[in-house]
PDB file of N, CA and C in Angstrom:
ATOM      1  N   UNK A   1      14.840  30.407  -8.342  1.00  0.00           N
ATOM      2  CA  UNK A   1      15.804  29.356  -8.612  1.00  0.00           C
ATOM      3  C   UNK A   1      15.430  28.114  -7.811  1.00  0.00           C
ATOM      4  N   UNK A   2      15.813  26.623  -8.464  1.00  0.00           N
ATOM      5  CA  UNK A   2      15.081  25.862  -7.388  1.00  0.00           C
ATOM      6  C   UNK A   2      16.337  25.564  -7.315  1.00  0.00           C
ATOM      7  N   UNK A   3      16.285  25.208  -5.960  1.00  0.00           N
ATOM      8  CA  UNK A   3      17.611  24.436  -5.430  1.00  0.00           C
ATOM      9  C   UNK A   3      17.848  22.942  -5.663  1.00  0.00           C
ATOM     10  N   UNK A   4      17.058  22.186  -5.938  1.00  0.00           N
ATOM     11  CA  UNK A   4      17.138  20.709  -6.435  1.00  0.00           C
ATOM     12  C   UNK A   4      17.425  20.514  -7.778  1.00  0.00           C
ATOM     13  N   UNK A   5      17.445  21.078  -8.856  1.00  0.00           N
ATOM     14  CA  UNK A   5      17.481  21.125 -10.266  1.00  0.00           C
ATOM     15  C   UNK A   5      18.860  20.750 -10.119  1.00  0.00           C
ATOM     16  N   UNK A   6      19.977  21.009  -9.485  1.00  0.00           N
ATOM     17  CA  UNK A   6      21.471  20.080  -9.770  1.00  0.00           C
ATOM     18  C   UNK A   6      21.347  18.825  -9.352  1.00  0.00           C
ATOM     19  N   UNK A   7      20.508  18.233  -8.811  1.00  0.00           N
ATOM     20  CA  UNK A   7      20.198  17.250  -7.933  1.00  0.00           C
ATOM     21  C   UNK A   7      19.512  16.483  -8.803  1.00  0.00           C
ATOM     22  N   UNK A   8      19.172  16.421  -9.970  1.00  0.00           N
ATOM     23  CA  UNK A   8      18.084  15.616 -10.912  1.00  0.00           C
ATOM     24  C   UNK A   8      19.257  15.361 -11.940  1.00  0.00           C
ATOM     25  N   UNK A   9      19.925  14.514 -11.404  1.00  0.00           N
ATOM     26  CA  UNK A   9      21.024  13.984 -12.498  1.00  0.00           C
ATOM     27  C   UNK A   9      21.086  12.758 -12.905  1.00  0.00           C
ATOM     28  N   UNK A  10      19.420  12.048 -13.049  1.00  0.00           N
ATOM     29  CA  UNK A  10      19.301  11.052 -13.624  1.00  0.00           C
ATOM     30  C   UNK A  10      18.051  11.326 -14.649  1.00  0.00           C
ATOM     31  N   UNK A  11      17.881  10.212 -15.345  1.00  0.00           N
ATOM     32  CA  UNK A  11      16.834  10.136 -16.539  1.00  0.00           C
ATOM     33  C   UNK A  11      15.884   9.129 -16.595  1.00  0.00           C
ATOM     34  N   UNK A  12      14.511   9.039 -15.838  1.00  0.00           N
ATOM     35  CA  UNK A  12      13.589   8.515 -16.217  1.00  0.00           C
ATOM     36  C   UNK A  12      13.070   7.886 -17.720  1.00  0.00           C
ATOM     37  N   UNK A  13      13.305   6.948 -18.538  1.00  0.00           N
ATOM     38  CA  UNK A  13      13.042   6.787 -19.747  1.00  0.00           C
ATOM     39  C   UNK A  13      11.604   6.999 -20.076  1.00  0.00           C
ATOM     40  N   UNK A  14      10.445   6.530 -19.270  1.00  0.00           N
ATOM     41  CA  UNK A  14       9.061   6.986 -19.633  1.00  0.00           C
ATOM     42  C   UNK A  14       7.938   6.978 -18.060  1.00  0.00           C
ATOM     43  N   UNK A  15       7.328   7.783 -18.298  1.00  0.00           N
ATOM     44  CA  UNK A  15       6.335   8.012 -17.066  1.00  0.00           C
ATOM     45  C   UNK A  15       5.105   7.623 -17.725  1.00  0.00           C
ATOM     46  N   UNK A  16       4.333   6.447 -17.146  1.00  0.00           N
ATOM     47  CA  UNK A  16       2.895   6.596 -18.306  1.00  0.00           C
ATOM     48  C   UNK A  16       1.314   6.053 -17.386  1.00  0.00           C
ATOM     49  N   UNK A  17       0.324   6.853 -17.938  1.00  0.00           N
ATOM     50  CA  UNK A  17      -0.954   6.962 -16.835  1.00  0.00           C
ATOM     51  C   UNK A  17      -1.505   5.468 -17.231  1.00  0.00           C
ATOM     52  N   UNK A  18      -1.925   4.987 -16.314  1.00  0.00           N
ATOM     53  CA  UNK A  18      -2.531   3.633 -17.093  1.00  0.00           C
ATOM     54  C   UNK A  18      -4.014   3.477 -17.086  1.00  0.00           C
ATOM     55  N   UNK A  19      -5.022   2.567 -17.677  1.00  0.00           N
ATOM     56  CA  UNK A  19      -6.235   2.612 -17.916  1.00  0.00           C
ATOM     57  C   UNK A  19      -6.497   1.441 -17.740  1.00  0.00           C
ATOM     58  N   UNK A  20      -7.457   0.565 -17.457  1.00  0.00           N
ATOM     59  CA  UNK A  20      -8.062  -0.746 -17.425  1.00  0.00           C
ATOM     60  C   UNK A  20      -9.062  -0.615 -18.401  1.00  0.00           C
ATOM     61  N   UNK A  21      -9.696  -1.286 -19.531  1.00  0.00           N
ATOM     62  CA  UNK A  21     -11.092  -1.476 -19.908  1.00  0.00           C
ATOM     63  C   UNK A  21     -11.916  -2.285 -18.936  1.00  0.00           C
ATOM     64  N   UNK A  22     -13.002  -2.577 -19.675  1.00  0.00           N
ATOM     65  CA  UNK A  22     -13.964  -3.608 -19.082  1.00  0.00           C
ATOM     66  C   UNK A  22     -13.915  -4.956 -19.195  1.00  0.00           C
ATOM     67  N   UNK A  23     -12.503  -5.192 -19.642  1.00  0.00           N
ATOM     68  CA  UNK A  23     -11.996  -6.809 -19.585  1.00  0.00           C
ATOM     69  C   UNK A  23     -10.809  -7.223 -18.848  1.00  0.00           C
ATOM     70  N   UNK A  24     -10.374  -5.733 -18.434  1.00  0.00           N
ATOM     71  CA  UNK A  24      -9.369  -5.481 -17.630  1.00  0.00           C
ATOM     72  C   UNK A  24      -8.059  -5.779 -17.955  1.00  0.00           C
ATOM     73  N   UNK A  25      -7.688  -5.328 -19.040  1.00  0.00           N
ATOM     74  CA  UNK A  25      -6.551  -5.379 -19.946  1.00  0.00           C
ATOM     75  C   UNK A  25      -6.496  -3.595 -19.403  1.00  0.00           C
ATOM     76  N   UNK A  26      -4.571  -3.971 -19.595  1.00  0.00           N
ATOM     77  CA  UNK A  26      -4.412  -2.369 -18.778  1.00  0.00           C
ATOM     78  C   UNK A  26      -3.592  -1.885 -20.044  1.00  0.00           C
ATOM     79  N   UNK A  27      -4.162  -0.662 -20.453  1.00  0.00           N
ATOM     80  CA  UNK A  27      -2.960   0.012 -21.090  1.00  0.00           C
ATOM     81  C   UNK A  27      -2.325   1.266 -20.934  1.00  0.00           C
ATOM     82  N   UNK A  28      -1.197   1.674 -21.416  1.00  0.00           N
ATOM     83  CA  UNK A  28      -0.454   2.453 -20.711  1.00  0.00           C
ATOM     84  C   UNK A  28      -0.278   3.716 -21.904  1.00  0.00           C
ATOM     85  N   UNK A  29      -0.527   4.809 -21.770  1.00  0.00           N
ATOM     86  CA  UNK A  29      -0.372   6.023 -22.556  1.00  0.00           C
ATOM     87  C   UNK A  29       1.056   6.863 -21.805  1.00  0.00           C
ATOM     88  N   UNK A  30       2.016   7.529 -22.585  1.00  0.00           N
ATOM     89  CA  UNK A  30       3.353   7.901 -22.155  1.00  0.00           C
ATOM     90  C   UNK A  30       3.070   9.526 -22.175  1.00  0.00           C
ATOM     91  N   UNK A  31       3.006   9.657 -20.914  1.00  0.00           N
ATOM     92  CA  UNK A  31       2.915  11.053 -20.343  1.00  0.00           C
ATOM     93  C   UNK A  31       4.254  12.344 -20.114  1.00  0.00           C
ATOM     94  N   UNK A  32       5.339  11.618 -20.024  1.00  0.00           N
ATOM     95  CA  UNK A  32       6.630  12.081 -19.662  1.00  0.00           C
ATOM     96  C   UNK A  32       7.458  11.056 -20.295  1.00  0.00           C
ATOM     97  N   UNK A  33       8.708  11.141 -21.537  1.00  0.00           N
ATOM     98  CA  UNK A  33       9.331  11.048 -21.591  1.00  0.00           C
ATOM     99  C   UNK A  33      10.869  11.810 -21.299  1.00  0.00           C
ATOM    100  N   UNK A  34      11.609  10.658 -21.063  1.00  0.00           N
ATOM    101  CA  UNK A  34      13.261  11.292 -20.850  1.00  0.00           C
ATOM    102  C   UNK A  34      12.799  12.362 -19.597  1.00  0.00           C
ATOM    103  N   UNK A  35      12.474  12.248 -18.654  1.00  0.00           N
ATOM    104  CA  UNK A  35      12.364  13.169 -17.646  1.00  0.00           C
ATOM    105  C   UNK A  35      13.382  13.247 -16.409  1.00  0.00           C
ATOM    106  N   UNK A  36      13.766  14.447 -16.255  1.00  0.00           N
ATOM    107  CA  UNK A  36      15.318  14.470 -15.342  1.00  0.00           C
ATOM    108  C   UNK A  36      14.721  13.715 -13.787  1.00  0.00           C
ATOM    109  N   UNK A  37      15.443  13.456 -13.160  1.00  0.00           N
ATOM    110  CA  UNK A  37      15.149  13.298 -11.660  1.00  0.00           C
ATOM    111  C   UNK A  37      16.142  12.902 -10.822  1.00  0.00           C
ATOM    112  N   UNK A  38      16.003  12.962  -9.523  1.00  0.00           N
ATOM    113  CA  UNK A  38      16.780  12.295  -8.665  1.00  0.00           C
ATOM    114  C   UNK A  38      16.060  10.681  -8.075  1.00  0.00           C
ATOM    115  N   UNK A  39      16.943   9.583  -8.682  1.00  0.00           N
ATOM    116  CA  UNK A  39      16.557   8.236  -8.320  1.00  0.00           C
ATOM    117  C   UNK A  39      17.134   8.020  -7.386  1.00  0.00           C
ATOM    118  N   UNK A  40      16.503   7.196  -5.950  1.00  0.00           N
ATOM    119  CA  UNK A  40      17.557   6.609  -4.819  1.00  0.00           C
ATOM    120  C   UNK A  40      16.765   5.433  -4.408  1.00  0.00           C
ATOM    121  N   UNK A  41      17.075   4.820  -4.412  1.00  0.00           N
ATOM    122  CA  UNK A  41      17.047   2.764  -4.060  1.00  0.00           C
ATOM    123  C   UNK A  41      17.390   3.047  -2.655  1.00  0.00           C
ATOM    124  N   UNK A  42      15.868   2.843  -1.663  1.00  0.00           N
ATOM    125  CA  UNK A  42      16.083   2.635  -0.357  1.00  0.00           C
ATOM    126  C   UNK A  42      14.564   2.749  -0.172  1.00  0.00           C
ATOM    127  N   UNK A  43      14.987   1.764   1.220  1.00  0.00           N
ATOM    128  CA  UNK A  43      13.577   1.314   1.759  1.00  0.00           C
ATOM    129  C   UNK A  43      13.142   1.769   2.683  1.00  0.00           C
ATOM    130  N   UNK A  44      11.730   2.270   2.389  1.00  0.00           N
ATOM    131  CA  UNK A  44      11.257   3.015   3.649  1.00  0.00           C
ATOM    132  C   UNK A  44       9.893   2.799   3.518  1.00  0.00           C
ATOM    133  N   UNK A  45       9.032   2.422   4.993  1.00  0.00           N
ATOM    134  CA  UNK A  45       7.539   2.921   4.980  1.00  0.00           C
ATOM    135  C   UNK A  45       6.759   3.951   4.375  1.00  0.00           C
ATOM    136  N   UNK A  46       6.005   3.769   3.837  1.00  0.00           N
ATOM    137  CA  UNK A  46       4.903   4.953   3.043  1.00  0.00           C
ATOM    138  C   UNK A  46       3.513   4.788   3.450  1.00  0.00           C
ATOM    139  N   UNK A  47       2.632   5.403   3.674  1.00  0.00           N
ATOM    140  CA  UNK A  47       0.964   5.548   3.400  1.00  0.00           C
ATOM    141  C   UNK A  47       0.820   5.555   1.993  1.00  0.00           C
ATOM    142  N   UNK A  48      -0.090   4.471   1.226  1.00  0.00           N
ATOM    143  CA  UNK A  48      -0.764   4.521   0.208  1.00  0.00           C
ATOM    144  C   UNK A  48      -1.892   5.424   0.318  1.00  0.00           C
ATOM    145  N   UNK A  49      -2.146   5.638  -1.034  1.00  0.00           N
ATOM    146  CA  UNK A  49      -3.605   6.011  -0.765  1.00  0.00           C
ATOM    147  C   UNK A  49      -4.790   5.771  -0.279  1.00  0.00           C
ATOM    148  N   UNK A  50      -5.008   4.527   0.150  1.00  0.00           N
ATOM    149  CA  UNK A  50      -5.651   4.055   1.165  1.00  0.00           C
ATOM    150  C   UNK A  50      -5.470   3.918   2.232  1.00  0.00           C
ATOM    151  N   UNK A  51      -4.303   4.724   2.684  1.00  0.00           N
ATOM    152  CA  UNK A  51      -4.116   4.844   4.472  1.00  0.00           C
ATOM    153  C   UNK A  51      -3.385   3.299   4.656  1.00  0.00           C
ATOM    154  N   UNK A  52      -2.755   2.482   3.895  1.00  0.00           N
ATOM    155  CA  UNK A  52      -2.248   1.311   4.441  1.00  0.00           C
ATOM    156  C   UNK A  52      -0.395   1.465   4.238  1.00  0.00           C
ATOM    157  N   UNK A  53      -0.070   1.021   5.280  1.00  0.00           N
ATOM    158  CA  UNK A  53       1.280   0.805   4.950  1.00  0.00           C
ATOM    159  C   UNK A  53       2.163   0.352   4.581  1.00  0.00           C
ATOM    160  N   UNK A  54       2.770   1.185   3.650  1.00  0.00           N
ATOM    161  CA  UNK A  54       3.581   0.133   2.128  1.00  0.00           C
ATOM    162  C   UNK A  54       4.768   0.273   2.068  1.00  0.00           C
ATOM    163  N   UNK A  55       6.010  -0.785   1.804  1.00  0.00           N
ATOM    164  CA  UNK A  55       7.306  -0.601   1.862  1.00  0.00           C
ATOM    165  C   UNK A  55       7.310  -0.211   0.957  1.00  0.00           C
ATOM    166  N   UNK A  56       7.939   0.994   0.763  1.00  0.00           N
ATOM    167  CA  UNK A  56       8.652   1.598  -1.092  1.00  0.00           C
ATOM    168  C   UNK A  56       9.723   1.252  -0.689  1.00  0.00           C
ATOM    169  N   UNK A  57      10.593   0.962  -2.298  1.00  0.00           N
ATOM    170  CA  UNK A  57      11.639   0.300  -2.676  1.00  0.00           C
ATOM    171  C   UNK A  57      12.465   1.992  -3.339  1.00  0.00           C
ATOM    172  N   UNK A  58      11.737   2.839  -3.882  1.00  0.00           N
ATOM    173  CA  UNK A  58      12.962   3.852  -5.016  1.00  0.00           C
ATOM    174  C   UNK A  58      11.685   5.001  -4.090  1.00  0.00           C
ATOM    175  N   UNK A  59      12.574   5.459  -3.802  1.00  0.00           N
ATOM    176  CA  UNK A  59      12.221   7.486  -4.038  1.00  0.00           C
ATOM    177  C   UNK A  59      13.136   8.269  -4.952  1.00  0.00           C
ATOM    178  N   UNK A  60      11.853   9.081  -5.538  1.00  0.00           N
ATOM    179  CA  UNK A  60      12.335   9.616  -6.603  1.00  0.00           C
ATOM    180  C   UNK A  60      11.709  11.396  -6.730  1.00  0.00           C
ATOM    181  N   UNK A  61      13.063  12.114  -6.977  1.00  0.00           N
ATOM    182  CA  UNK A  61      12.228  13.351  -6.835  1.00  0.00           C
ATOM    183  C   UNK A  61      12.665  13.736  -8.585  1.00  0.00           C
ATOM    184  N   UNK A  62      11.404  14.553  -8.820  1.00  0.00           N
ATOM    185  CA  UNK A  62      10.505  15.038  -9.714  1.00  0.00           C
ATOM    186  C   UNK A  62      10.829  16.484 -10.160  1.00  0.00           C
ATOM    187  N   UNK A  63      11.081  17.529 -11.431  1.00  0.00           N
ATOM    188  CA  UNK A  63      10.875  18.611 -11.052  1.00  0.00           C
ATOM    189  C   UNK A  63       9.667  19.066 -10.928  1.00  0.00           C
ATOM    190  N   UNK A  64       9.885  20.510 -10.880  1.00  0.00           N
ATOM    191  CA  UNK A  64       8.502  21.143 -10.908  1.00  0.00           C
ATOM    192  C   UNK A  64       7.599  21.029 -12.384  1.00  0.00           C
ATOM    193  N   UNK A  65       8.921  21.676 -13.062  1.00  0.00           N
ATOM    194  CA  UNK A  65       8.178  21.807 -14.345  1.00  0.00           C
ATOM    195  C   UNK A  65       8.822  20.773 -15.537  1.00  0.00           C
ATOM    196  N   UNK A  66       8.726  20.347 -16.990  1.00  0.00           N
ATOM    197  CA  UNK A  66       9.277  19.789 -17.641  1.00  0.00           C
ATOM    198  C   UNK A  66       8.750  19.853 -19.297  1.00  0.00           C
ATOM    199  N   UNK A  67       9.404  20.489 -20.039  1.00  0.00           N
ATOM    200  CA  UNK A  67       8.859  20.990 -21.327  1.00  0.00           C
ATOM    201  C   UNK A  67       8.130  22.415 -20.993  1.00  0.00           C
ATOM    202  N   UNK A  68       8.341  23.286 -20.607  1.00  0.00           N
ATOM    203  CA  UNK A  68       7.368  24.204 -19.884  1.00  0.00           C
ATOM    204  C   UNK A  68       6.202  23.928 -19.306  1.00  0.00           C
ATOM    205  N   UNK A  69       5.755  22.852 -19.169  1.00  0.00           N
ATOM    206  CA  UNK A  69       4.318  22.368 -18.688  1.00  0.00           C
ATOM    207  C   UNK A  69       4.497  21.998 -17.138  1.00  0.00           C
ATOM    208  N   UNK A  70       3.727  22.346 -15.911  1.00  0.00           N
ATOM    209  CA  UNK A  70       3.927  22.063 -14.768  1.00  0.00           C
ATOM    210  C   UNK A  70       3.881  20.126 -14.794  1.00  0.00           C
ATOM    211  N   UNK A  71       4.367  19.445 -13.972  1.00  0.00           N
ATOM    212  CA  UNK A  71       4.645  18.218 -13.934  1.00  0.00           C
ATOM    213  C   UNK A  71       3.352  17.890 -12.609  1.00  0.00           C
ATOM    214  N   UNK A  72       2.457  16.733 -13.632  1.00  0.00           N
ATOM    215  CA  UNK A  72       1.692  16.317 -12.304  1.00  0.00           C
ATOM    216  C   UNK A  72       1.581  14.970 -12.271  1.00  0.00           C
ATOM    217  N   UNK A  73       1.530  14.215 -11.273  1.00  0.00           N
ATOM    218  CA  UNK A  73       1.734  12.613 -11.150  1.00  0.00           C
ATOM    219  C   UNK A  73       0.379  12.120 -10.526  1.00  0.00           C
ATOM    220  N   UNK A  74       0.133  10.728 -10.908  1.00  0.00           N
ATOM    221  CA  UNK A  74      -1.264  10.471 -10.086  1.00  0.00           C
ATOM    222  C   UNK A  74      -0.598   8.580  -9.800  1.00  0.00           C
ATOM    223  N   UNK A  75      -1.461   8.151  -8.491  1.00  0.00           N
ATOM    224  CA  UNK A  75      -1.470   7.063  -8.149  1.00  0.00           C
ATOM    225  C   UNK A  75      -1.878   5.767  -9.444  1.00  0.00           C
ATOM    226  N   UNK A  76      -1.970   6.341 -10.192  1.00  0.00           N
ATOM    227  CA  UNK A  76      -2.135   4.979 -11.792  1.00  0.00           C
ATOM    228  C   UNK A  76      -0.728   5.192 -12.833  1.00  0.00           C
ATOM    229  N   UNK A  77       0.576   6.094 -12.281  1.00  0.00           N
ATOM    230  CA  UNK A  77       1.109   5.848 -13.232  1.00  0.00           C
ATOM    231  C   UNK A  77       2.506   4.732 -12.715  1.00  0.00           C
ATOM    232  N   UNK A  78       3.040   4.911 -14.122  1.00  0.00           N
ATOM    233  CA  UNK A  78       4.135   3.454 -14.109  1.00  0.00           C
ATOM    234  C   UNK A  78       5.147   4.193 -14.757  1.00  0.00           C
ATOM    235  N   UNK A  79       6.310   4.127 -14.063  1.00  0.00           N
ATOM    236  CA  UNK A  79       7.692   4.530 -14.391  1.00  0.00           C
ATOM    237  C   UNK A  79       8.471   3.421 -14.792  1.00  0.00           C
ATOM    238  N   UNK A  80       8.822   3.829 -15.800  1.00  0.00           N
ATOM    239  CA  UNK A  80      10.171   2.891 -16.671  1.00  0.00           C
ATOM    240  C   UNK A  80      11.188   3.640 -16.812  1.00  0.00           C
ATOM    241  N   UNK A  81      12.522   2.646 -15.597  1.00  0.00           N
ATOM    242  CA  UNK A  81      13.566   3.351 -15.562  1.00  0.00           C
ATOM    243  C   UNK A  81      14.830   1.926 -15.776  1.00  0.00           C
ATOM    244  N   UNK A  82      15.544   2.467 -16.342  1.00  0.00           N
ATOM    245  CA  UNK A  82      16.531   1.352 -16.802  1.00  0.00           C
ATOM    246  C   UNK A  82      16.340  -0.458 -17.496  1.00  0.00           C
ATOM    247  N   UNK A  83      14.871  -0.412 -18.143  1.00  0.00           N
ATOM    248  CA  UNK A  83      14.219  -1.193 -18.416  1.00  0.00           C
ATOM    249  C   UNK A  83      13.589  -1.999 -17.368  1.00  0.00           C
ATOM    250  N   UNK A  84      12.942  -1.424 -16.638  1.00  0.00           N
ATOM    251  CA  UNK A  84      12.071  -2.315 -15.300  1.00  0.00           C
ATOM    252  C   UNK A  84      11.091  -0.791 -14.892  1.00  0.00           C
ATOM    253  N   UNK A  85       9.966  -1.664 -15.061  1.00  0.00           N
ATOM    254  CA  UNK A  85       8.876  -0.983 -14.643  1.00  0.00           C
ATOM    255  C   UNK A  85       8.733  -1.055 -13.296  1.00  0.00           C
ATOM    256  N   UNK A  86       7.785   0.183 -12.400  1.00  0.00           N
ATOM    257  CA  UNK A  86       7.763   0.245 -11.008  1.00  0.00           C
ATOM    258  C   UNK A  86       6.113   1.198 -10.879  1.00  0.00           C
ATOM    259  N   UNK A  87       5.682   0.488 -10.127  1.00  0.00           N
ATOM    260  CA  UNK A  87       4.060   1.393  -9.673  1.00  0.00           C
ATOM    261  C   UNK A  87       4.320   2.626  -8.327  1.00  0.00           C
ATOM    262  N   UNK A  88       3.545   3.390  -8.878  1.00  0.00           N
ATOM    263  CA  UNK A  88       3.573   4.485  -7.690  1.00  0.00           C
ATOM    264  C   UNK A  88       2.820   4.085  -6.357  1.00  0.00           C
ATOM    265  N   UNK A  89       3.363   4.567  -5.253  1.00  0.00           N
ATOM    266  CA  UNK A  89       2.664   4.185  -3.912  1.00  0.00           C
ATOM    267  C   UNK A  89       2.386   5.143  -3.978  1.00  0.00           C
ATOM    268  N   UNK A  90       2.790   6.336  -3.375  1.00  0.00           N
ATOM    269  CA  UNK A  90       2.508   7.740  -2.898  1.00  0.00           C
ATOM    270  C   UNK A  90       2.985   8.946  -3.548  1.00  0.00           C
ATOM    271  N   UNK A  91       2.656  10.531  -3.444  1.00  0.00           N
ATOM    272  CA  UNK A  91       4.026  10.980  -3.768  1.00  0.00           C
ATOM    273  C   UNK A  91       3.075  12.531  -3.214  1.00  0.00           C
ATOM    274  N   UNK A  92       4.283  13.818  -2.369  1.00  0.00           N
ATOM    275  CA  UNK A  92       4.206  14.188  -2.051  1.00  0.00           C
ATOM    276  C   UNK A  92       4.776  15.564  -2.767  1.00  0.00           C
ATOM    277  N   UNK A  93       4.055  16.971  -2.678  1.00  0.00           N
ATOM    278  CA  UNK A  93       4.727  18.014  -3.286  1.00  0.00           C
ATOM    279  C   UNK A  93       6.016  18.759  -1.882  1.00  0.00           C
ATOM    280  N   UNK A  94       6.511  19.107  -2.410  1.00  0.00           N
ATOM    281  CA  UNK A  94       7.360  19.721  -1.676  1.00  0.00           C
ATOM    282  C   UNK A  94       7.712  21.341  -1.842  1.00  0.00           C
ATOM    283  N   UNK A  95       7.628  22.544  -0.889  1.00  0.00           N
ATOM    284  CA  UNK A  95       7.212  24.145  -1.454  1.00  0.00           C
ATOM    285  C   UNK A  95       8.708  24.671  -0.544  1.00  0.00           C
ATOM    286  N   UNK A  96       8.979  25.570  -1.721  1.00  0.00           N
ATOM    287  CA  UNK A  96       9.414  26.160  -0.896  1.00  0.00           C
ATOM    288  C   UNK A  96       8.891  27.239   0.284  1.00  0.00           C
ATOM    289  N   UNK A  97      10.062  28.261   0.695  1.00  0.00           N
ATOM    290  CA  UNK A  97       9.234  29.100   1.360  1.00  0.00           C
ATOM    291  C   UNK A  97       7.810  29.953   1.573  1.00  0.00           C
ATOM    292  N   UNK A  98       8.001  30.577  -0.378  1.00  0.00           N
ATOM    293  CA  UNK A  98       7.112  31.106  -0.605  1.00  0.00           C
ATOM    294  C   UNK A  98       5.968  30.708  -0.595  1.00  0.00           C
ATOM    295  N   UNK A  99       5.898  29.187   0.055  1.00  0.00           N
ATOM    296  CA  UNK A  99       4.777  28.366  -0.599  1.00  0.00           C
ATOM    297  C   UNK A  99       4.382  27.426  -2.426  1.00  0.00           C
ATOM    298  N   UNK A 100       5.645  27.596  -2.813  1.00  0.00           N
ATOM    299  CA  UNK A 100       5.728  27.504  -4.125  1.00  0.00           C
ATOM    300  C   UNK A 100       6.513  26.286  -4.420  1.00  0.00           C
ATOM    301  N   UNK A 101       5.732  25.531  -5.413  1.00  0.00           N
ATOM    302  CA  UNK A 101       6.479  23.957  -5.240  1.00  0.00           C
ATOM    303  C   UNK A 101       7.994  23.754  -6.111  1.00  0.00           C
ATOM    304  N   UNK A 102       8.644  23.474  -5.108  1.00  0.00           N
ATOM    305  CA  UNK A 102       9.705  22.937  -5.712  1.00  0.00           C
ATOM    306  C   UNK A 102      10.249  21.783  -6.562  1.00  0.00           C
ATOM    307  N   UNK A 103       9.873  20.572  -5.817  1.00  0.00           N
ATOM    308  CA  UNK A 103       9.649  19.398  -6.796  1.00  0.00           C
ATOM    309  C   UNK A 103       8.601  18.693  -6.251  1.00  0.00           C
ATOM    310  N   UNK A 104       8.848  17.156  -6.629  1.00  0.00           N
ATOM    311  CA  UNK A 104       7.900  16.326  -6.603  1.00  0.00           C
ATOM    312  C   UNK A 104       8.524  15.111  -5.626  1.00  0.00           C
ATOM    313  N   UNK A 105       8.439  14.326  -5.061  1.00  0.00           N
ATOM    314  CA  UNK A 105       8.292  13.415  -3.795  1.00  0.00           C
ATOM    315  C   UNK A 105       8.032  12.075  -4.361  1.00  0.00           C
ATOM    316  N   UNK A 106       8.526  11.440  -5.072  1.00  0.00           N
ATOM    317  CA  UNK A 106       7.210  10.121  -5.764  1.00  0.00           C
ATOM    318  C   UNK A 106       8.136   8.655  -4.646  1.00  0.00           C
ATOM    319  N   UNK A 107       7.050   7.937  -4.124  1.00  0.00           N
ATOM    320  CA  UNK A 107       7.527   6.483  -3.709  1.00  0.00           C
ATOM    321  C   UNK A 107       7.409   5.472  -4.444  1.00  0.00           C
ATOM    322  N   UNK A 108       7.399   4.479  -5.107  1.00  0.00           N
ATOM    323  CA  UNK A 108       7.602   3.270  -5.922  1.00  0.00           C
ATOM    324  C   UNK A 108       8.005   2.196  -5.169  1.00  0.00           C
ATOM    325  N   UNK A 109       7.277   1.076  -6.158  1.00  0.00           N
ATOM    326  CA  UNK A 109       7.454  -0.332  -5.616  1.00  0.00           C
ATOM    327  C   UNK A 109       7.221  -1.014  -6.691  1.00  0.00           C
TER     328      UNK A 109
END
């Protein structure tokens, strides 16, 4: 049982990986729609992936799984939530005891 699943009582409208070509036009493919989560608007320091330090604006936790498919996030995607897009800074798994992940950790800005 995960214990956060009552806790994801909001709705992400789209999660999507993005791509650059070689003219550097970015486009965006939709990886997760309508996906449950817990959204919270607050500011806190993060490590990017480059070890630099970044104010995130929304933490947002993630489930584990979604459509039966395990849920995985990478530093190129873009969340659209309440019509305003937001880039990922960081995002961290979180296990339970067993070692077994519970949700997902994501920072935004």
């Amino acid at each position: 049982m995960n214990i956060v699943a009552g806790l994801l009582n909001q709705t992400i409208t789209t999660i999507s990986s993005t791509t650059i070509d070689g003219y550097g036009a970015k486009t965006l493919t939709s990886v997760y729609s309508d996906i449950n989560c817990r959204w919270q608007e607050k500011f806190q320091s993060v490590l990017d992936n480059k070890g630099q330090e970044v104010l995130a604006k929304i933490e947002v936790w993630l489930p584990n799984m979604f459509n039966n498919s395990v849920v995985s996030i990478d530093i190129d995607y873009i969340f659209l939530y309440n019509s305003i897009t937001y880039e990922v800074i960081a995002f961290t798994n979180h296990v339970n005891m067993l070692g077994e992940r519970e949700y997902i950790k994501v920072f935004l800005k």
